[in-house]
PDB file of N, CA and C in Angstrom:
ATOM      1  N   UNK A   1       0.847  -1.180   0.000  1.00  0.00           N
ATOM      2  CA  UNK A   1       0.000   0.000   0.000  1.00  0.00           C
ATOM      3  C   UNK A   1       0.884   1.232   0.000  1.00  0.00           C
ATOM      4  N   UNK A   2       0.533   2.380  -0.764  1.00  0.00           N
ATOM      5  CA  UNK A   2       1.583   3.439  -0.575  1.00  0.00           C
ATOM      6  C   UNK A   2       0.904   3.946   0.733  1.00  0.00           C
ATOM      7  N   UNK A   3       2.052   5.063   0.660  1.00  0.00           N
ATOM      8  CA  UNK A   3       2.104   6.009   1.801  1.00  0.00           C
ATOM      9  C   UNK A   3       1.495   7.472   1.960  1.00  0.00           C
ATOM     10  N   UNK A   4       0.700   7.376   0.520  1.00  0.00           N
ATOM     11  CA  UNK A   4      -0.312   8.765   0.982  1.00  0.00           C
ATOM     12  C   UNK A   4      -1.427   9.198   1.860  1.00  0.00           C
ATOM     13  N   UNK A   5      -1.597  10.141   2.166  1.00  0.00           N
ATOM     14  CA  UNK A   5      -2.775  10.038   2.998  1.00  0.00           C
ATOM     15  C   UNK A   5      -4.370   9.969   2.636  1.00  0.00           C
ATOM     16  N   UNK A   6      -3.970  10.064   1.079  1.00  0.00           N
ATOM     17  CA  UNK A   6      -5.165  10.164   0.314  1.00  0.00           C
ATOM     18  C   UNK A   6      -5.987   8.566   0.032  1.00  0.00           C
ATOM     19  N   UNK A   7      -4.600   7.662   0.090  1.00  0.00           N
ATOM     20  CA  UNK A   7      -5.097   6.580  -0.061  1.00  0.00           C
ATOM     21  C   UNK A   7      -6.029   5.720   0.910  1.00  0.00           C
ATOM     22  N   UNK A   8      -6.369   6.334   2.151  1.00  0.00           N
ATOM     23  CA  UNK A   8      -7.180   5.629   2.803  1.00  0.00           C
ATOM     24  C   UNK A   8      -8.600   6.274   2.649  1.00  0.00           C
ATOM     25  N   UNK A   9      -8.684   7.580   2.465  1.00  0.00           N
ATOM     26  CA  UNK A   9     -10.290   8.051   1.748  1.00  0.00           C
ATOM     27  C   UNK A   9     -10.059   7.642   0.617  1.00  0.00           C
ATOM     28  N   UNK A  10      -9.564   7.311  -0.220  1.00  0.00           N
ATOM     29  CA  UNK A  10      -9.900   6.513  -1.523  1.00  0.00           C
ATOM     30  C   UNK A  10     -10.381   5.460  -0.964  1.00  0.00           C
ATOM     31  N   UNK A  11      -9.833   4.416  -0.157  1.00  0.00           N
ATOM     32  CA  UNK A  11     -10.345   2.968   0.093  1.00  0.00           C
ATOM     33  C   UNK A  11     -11.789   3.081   0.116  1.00  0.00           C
ATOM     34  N   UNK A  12     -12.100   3.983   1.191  1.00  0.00           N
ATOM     35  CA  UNK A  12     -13.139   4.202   1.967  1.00  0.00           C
ATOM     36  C   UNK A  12     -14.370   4.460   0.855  1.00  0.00           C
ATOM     37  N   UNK A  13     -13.706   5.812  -0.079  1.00  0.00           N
ATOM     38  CA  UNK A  13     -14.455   6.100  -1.202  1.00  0.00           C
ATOM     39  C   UNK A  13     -14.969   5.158  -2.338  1.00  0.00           C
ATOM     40  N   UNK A  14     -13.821   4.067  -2.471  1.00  0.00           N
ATOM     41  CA  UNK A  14     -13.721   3.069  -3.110  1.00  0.00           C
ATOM     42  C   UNK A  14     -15.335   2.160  -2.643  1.00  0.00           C
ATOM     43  N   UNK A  15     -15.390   1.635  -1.815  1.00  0.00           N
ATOM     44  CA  UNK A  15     -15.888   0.856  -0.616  1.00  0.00           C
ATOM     45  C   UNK A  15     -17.676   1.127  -1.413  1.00  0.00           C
ATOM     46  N   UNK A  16     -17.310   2.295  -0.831  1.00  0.00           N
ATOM     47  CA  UNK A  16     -19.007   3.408  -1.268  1.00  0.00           C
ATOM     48  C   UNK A  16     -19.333   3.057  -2.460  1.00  0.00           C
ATOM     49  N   UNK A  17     -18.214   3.213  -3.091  1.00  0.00           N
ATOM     50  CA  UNK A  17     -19.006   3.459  -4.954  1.00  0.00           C
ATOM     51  C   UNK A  17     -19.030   1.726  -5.267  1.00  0.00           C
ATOM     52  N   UNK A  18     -18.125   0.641  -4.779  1.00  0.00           N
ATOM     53  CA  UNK A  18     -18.664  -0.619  -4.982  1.00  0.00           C
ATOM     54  C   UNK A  18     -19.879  -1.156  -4.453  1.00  0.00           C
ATOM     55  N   UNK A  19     -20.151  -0.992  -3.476  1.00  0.00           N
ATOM     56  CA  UNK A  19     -21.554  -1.192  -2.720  1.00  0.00           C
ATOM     57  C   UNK A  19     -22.639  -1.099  -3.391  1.00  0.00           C
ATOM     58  N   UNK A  20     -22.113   0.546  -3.797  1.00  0.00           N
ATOM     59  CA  UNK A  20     -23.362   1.342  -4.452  1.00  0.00           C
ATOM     60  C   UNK A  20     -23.887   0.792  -5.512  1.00  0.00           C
ATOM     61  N   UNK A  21     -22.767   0.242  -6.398  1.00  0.00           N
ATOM     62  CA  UNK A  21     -23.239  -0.761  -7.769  1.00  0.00           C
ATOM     63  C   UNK A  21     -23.073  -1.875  -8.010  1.00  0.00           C
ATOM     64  N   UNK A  22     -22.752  -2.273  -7.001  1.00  0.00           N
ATOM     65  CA  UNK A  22     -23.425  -3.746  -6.268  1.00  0.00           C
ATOM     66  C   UNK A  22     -24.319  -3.745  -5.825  1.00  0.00           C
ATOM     67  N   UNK A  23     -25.019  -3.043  -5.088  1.00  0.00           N
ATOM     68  CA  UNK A  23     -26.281  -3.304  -4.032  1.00  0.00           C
ATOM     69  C   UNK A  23     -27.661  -3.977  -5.121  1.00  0.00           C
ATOM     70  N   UNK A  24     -28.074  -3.137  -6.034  1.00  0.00           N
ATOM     71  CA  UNK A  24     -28.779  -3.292  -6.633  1.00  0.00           C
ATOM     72  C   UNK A  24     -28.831  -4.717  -7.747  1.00  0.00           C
ATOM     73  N   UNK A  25     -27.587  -5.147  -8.150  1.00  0.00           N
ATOM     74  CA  UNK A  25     -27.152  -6.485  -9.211  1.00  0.00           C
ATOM     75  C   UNK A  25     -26.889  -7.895  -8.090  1.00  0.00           C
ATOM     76  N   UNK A  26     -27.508  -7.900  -6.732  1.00  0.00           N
ATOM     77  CA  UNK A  26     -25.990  -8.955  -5.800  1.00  0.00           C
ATOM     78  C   UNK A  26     -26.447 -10.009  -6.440  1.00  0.00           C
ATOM     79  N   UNK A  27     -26.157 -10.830  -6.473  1.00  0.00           N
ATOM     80  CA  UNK A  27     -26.232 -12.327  -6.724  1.00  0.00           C
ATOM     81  C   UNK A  27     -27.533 -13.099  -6.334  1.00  0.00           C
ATOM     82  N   UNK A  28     -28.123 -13.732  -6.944  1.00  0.00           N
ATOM     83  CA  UNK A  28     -29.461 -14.697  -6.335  1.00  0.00           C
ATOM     84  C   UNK A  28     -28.532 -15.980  -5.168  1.00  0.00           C
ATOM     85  N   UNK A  29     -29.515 -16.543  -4.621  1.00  0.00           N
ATOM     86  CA  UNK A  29     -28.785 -17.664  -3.427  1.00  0.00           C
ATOM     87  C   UNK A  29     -28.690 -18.406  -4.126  1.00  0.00           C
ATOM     88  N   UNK A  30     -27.832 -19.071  -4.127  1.00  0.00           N
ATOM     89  CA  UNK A  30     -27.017 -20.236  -4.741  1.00  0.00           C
ATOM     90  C   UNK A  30     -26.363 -20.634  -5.735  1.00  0.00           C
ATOM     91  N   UNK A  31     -26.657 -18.827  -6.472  1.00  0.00           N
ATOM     92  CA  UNK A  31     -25.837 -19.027  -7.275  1.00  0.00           C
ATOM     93  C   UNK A  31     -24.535 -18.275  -7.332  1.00  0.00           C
ATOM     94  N   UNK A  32     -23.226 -18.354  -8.102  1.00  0.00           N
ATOM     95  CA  UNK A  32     -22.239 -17.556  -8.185  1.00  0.00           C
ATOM     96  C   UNK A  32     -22.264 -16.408  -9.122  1.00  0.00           C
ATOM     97  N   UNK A  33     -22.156 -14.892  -9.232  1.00  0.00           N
ATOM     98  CA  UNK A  33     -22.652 -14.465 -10.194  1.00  0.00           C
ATOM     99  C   UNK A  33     -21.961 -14.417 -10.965  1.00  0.00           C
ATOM    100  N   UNK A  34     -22.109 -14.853 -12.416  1.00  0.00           N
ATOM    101  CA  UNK A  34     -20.521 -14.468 -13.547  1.00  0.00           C
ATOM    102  C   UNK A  34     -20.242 -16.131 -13.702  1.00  0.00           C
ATOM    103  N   UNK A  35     -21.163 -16.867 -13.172  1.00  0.00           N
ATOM    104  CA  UNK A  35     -20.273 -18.674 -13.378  1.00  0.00           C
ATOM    105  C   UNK A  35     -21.208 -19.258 -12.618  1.00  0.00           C
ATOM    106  N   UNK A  36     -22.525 -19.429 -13.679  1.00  0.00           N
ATOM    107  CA  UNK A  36     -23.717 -20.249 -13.507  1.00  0.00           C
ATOM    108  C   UNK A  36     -23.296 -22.152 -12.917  1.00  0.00           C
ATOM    109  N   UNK A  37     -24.490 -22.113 -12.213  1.00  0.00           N
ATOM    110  CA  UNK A  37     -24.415 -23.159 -11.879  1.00  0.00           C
ATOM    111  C   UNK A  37     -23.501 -24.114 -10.703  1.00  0.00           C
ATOM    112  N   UNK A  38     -22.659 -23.278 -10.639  1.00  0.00           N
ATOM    113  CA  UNK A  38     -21.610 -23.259  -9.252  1.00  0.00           C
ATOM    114  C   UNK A  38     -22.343 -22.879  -7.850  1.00  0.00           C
ATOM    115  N   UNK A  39     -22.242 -23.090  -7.004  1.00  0.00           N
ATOM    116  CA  UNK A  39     -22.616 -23.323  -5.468  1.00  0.00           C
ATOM    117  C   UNK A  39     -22.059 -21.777  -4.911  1.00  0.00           C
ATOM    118  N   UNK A  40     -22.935 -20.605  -4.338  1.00  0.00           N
ATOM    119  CA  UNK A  40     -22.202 -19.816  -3.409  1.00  0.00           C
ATOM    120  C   UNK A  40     -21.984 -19.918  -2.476  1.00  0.00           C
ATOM    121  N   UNK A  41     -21.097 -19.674  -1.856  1.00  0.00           N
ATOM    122  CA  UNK A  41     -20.487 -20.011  -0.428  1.00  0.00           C
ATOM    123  C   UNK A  41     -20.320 -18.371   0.233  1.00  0.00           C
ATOM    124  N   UNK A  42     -20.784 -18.647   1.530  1.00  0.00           N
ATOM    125  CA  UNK A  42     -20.672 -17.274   2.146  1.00  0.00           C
ATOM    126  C   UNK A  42     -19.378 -16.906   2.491  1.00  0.00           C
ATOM    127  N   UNK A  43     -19.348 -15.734   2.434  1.00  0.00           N
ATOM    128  CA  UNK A  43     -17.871 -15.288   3.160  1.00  0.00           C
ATOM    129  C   UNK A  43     -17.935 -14.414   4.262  1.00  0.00           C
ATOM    130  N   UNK A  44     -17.030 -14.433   5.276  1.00  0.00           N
ATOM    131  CA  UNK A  44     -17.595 -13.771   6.185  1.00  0.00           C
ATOM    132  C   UNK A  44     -16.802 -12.079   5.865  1.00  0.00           C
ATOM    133  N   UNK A  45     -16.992 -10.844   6.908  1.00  0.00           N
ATOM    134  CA  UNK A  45     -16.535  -9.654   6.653  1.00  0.00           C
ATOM    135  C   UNK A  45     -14.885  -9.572   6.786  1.00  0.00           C
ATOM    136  N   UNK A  46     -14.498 -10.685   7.556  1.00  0.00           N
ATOM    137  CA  UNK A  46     -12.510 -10.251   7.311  1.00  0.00           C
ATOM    138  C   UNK A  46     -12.446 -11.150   6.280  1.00  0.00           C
ATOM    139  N   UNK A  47     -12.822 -12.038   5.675  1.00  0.00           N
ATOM    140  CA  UNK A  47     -12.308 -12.190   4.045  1.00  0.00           C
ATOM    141  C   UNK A  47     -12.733 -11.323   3.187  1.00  0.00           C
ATOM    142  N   UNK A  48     -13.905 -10.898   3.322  1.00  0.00           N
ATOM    143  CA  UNK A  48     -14.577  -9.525   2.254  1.00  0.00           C
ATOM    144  C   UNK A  48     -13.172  -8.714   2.338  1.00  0.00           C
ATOM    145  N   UNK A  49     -12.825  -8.395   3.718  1.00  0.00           N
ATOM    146  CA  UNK A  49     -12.086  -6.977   3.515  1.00  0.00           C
ATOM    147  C   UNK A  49     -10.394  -7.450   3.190  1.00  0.00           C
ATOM    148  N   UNK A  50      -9.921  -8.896   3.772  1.00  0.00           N
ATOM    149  CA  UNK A  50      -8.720  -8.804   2.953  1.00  0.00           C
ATOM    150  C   UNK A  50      -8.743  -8.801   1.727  1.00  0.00           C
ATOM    151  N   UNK A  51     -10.143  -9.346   0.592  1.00  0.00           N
ATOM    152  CA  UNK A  51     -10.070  -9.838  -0.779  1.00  0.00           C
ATOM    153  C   UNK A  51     -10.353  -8.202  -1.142  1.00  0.00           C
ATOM    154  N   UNK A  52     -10.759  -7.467  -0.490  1.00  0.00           N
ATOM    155  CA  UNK A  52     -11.142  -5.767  -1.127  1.00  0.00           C
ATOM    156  C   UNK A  52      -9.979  -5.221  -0.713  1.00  0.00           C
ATOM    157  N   UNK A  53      -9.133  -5.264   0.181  1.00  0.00           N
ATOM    158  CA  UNK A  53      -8.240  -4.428   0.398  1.00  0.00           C
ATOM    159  C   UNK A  53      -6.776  -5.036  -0.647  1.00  0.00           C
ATOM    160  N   UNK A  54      -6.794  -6.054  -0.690  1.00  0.00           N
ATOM    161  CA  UNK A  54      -5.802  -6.663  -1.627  1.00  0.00           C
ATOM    162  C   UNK A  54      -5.957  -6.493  -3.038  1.00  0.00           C
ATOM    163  N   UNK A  55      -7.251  -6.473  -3.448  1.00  0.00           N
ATOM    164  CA  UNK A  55      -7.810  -5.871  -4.748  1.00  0.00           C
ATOM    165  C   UNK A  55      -7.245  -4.413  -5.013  1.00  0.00           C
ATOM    166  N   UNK A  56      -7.891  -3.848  -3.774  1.00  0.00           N
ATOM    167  CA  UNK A  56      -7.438  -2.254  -4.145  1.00  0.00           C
ATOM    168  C   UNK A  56      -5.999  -1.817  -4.425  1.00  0.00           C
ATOM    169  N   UNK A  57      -5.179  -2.579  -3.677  1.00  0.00           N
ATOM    170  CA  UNK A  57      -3.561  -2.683  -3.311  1.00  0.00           C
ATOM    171  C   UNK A  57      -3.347  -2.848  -4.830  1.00  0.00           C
ATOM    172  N   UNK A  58      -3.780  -3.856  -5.228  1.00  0.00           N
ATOM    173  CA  UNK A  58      -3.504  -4.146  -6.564  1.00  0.00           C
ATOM    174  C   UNK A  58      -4.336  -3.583  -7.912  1.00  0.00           C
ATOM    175  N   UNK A  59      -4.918  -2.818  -7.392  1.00  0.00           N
ATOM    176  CA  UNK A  59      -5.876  -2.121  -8.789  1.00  0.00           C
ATOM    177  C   UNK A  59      -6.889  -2.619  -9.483  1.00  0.00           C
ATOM    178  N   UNK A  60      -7.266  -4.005  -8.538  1.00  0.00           N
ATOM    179  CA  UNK A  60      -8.545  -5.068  -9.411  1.00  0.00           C
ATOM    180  C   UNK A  60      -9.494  -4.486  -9.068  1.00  0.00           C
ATOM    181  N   UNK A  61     -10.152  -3.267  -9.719  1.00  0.00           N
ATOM    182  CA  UNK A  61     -11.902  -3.092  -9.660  1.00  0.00           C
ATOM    183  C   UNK A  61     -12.887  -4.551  -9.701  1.00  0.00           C
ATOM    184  N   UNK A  62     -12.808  -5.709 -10.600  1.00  0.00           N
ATOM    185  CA  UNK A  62     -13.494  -6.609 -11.071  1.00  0.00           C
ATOM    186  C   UNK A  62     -14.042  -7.268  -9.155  1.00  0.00           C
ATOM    187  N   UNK A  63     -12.537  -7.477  -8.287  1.00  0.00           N
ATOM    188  CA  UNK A  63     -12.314  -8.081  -7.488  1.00  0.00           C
ATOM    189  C   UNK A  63     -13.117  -7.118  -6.438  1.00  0.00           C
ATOM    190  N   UNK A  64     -12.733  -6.119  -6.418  1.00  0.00           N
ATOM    191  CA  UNK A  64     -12.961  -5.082  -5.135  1.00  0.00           C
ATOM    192  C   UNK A  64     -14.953  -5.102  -5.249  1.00  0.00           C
ATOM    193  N   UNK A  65     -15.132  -5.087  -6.254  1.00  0.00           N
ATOM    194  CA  UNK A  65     -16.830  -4.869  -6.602  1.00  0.00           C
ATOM    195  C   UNK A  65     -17.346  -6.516  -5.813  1.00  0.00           C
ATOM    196  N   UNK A  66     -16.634  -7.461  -6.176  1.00  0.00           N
ATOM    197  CA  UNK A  66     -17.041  -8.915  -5.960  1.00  0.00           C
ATOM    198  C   UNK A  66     -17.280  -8.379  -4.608  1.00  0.00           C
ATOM    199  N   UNK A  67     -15.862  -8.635  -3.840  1.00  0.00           N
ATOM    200  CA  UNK A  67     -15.978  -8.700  -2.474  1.00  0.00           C
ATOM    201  C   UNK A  67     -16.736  -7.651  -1.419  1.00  0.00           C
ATOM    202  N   UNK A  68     -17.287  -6.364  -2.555  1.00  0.00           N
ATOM    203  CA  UNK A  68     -18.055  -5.374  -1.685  1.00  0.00           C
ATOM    204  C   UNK A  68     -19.558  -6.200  -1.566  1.00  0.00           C
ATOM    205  N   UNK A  69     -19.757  -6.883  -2.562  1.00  0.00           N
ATOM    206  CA  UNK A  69     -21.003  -7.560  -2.854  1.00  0.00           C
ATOM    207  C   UNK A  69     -20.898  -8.637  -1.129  1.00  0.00           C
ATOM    208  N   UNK A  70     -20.132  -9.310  -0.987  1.00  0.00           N
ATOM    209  CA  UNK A  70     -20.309 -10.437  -0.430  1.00  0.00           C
ATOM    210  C   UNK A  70     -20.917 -10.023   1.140  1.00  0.00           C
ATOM    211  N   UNK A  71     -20.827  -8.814   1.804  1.00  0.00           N
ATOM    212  CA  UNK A  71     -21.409  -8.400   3.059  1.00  0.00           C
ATOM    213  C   UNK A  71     -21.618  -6.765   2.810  1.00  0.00           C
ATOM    214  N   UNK A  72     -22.472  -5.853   4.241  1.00  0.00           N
ATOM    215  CA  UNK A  72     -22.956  -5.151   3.966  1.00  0.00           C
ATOM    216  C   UNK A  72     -21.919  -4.364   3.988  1.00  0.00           C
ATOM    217  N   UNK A  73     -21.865  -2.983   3.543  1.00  0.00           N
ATOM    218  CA  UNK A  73     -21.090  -1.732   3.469  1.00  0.00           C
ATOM    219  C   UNK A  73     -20.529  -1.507   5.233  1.00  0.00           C
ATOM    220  N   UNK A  74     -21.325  -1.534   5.725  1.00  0.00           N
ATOM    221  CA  UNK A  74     -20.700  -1.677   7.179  1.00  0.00           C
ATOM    222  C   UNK A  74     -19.861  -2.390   7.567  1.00  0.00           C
ATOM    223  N   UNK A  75     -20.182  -3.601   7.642  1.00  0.00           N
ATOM    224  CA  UNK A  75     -19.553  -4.641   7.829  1.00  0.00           C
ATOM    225  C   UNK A  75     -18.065  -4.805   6.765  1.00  0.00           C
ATOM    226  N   UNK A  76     -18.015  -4.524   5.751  1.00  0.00           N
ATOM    227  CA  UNK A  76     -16.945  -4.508   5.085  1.00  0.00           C
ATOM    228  C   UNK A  76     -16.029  -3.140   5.824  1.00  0.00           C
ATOM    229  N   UNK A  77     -16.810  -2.159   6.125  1.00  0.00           N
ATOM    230  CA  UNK A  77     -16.035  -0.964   6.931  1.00  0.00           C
ATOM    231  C   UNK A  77     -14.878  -1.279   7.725  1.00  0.00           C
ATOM    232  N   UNK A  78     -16.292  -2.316   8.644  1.00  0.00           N
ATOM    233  CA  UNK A  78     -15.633  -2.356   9.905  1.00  0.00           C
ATOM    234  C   UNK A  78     -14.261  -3.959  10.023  1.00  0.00           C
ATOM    235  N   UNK A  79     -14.331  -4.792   8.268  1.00  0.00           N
ATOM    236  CA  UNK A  79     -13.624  -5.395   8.470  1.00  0.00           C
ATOM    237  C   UNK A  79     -12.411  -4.527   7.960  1.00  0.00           C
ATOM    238  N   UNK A  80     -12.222  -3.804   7.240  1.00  0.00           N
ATOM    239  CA  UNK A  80     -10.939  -2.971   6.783  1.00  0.00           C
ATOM    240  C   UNK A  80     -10.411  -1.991   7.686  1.00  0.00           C
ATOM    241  N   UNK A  81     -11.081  -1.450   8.853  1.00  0.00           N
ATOM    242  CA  UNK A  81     -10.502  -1.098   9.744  1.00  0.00           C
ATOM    243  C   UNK A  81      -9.886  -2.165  10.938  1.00  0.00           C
ATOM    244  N   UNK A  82     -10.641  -3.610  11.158  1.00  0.00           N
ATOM    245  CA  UNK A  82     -10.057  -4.144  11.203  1.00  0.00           C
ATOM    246  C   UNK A  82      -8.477  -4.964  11.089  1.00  0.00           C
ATOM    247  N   UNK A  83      -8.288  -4.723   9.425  1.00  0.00           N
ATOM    248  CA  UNK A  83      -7.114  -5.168   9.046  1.00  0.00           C
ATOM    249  C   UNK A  83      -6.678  -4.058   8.860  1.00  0.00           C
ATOM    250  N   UNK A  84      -6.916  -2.929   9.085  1.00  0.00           N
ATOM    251  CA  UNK A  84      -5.835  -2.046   9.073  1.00  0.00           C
ATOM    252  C   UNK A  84      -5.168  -1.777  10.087  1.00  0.00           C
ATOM    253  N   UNK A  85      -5.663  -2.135  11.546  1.00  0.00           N
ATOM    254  CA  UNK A  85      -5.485  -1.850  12.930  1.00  0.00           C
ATOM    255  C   UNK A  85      -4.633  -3.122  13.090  1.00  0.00           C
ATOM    256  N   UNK A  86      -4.924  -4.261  12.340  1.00  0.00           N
ATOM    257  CA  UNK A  86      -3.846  -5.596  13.008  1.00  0.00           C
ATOM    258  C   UNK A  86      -2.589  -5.111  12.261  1.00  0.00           C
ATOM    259  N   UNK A  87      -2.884  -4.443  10.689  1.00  0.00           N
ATOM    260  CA  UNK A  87      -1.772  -4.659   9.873  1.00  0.00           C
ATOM    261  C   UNK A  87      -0.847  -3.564  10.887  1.00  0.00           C
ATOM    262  N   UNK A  88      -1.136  -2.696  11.307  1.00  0.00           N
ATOM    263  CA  UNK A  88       0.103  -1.382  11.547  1.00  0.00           C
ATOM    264  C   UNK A  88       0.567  -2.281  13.036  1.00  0.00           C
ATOM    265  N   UNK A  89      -0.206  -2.949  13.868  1.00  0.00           N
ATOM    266  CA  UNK A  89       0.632  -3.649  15.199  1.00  0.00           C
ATOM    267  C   UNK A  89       1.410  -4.322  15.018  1.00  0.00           C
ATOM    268  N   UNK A  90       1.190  -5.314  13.191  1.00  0.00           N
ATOM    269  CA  UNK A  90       2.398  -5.801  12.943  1.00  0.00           C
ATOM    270  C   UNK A  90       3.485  -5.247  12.826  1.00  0.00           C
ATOM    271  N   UNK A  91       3.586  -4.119  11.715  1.00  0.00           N
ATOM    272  CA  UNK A  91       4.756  -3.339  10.930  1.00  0.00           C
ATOM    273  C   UNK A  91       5.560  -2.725  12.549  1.00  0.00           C
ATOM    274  N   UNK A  92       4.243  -2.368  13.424  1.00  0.00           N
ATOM    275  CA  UNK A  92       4.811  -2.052  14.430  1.00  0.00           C
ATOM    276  C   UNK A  92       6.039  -2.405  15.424  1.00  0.00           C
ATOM    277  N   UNK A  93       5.303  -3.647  15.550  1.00  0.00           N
ATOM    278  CA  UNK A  93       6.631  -5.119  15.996  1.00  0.00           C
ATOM    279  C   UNK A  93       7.303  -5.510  15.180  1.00  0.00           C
ATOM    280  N   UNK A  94       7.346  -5.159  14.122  1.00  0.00           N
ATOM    281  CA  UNK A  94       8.208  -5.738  13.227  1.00  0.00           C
ATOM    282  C   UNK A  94       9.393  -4.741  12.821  1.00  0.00           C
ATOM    283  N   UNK A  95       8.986  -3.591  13.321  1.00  0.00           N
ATOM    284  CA  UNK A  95      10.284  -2.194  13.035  1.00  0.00           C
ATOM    285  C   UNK A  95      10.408  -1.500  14.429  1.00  0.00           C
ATOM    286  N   UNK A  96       9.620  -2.495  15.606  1.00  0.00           N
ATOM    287  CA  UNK A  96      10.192  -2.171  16.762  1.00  0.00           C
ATOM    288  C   UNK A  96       9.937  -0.355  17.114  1.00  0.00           C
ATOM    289  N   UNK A  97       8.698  -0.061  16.603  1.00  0.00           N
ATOM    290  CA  UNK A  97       8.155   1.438  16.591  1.00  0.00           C
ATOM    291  C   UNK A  97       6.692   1.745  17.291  1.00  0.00           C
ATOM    292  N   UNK A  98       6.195   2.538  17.532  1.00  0.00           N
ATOM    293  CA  UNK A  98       4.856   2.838  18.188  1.00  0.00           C
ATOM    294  C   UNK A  98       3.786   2.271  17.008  1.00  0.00           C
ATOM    295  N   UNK A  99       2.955   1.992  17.327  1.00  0.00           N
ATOM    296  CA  UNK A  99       1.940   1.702  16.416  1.00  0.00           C
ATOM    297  C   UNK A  99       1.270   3.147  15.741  1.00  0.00           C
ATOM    298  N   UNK A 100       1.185   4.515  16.720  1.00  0.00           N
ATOM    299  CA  UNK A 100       0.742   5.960  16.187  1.00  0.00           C
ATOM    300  C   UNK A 100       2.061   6.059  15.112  1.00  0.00           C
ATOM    301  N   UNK A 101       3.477   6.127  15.585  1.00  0.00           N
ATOM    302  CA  UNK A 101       4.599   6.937  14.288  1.00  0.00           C
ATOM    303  C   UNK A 101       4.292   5.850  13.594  1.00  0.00           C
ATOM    304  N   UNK A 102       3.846   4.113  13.133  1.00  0.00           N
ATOM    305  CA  UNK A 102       3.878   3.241  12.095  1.00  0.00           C
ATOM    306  C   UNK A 102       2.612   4.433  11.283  1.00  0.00           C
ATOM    307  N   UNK A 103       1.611   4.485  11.840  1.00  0.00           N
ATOM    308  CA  UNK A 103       0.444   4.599  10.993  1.00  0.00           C
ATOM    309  C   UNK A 103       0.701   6.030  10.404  1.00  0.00           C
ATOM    310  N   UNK A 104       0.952   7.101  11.077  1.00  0.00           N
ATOM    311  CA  UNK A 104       1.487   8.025  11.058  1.00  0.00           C
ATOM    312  C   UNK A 104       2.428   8.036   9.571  1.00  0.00           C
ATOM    313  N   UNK A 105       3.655   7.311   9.375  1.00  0.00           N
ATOM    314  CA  UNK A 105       4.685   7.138   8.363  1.00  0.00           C
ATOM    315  C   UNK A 105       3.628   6.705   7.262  1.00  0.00           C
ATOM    316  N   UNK A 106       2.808   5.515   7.075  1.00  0.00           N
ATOM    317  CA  UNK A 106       2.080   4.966   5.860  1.00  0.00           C
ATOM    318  C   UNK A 106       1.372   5.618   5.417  1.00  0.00           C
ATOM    319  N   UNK A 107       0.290   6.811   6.079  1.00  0.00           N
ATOM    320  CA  UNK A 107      -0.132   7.901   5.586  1.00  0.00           C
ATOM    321  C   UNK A 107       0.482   9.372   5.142  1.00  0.00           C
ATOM    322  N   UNK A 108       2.018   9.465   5.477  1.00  0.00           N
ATOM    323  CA  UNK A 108       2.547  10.276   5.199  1.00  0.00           C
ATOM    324  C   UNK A 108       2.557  11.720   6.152  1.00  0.00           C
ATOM    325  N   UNK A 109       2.354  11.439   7.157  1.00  0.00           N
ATOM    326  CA  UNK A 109       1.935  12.426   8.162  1.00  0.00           C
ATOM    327  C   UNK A 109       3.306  12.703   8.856  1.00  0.00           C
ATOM    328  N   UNK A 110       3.638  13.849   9.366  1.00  0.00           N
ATOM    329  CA  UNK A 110       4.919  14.420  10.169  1.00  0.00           C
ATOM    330  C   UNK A 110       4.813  13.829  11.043  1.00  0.00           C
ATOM    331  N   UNK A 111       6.066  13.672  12.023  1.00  0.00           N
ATOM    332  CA  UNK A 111       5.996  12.974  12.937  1.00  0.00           C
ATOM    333  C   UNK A 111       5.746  13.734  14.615  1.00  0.00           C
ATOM    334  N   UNK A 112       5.077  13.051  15.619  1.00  0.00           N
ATOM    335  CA  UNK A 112       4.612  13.823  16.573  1.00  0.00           C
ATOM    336  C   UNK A 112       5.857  14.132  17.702  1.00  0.00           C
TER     337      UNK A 112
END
């Protein structure tokens, strides 16, 4: 993920506008949408948000729309703040730094 600060209201913004055109197309039960005849399987909100946040990382609209589909806009919220809160405790322990200057540095923010 870069280090702007813009990139986390993009996610967020991101999030919105997949929902938004998803909400209305989601999928019928049981089926997969895009690959008839296949079985859907639920996913819960921390796979929604690693498969949307890894999408976004990587620029897959196709992917990020899927996985906004699979739970509600909330719930996808609250799984990407989720993984954003485990991801910086890692980088944290892992560069031996505060978890505020980790998050702080990835958004590009001065330091306190």
């Amino acid at each position: 993920m870069a280090t702007s600060g813009g990139n986390v209201v993009t996610l967020f913004g991101r999030i919105r506008e997949a929902w938004g055109r998803f909400s209305a197309g989601r999928r019928t039960e049981g089926k997969t949408e895009g690959r008839p005849g296949r079985e859907a399987r639920s996913h819960n909100l921390f796979e929604a948000a690693a498969t949307y946040v890894s999408a976004c990382a990587e620029d897959d609209q196709e992917r990020m729309d899927e996985a906004a589909g699979w739970v509600s806009p909330e719930a996808l919220s609250f799984g990407v703040n989720e993984l954003a809160c485990r991801a910086v405790i890692a980088l944290a322990r892992e560069r031996d730094e505060s978890p505020q200057d980790v998050a702080r540095v990835l958004l590009g923010l001065p330091a306190v």
